[in-house]
C-alpha atoms as a PDB file:
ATOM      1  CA  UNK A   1      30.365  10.482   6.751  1.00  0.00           C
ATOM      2  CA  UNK A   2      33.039   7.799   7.667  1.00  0.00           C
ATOM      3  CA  UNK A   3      34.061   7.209   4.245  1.00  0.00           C
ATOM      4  CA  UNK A   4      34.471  10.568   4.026  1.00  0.00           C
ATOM      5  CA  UNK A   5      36.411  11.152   6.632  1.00  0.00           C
ATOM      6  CA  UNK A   6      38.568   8.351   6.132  1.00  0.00           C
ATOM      7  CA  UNK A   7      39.537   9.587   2.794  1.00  0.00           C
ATOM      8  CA  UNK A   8      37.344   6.831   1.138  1.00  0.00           C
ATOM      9  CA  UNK A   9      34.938   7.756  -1.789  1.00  0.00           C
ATOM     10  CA  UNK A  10      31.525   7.686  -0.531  1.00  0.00           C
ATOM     11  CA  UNK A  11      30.209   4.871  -3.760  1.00  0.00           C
ATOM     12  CA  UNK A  12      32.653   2.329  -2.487  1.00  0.00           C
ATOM     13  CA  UNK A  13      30.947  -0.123  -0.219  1.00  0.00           C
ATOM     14  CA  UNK A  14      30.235  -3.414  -0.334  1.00  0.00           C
ATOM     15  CA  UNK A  15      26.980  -5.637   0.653  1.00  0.00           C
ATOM     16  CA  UNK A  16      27.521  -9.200   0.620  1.00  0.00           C
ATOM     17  CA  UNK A  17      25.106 -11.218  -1.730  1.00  0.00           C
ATOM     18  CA  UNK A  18      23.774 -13.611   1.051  1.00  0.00           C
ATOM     19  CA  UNK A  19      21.979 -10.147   2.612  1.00  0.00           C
ATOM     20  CA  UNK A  20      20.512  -9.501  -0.116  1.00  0.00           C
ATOM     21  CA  UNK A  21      18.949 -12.938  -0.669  1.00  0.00           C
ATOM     22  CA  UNK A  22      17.787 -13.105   2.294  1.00  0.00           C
ATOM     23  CA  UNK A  23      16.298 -10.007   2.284  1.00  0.00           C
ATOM     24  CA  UNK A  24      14.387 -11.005  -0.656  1.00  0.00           C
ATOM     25  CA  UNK A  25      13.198 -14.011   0.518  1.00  0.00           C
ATOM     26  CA  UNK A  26      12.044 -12.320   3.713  1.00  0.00           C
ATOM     27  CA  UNK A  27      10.471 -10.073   1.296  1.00  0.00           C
ATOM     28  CA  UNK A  28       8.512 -12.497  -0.304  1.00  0.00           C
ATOM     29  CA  UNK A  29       7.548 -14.394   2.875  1.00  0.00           C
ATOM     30  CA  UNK A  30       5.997 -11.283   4.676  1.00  0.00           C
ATOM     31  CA  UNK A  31       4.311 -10.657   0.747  1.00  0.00           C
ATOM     32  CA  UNK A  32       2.605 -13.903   0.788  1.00  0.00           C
ATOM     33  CA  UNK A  33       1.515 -13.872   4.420  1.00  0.00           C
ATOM     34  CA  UNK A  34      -0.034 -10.134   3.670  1.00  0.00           C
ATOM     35  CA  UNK A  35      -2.085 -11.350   0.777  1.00  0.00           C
ATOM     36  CA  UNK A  36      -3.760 -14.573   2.069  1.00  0.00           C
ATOM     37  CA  UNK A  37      -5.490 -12.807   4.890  1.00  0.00           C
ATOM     38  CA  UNK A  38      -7.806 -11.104   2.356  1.00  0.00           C
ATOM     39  CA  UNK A  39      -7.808 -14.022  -0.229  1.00  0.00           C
ATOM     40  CA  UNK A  40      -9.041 -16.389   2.391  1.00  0.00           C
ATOM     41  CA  UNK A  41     -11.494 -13.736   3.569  1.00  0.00           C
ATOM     42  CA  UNK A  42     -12.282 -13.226   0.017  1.00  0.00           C
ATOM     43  CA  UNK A  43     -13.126 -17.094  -0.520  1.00  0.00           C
ATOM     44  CA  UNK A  44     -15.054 -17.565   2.311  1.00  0.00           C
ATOM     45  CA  UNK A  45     -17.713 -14.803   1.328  1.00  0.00           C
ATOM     46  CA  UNK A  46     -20.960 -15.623  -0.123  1.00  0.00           C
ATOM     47  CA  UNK A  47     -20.931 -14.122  -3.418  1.00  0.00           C
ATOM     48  CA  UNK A  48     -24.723 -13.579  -3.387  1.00  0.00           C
ATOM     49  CA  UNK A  49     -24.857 -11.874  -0.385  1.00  0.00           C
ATOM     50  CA  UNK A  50     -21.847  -9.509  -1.491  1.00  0.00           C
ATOM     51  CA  UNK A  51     -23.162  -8.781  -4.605  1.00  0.00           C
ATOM     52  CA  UNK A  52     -27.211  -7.841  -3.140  1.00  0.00           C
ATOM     53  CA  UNK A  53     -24.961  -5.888  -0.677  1.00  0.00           C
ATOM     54  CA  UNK A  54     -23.811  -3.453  -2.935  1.00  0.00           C
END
């Protein structure tokens, strides 16, 4: 609503590109730490007793 009202078209804006990457690697940090939780889990289970489980 700024843009607008500053007679600026609403698609100009900029982001600078060191935001981004660090949003991505932030991304890919918090990604990694979310999927070892379950892959340790997951290699610490007896596969035996998860399979007669079932």
């Amino acid at each position: 609503m700024q843009h607008a009202m500053f007679g600026q078209r609403l698609w100009d804006f900029s982001l600078p590109a060191g935001i981004i990457g660090l949003s991505l690697i932030g991304i890919a940090i918090a990604a990694v730490l979310a999927a070892m939780w379950p892959a340790r889990r997951a290699a610490r289970t007896n596969m035996l007793a998860a399979i007669a489980s079932e």
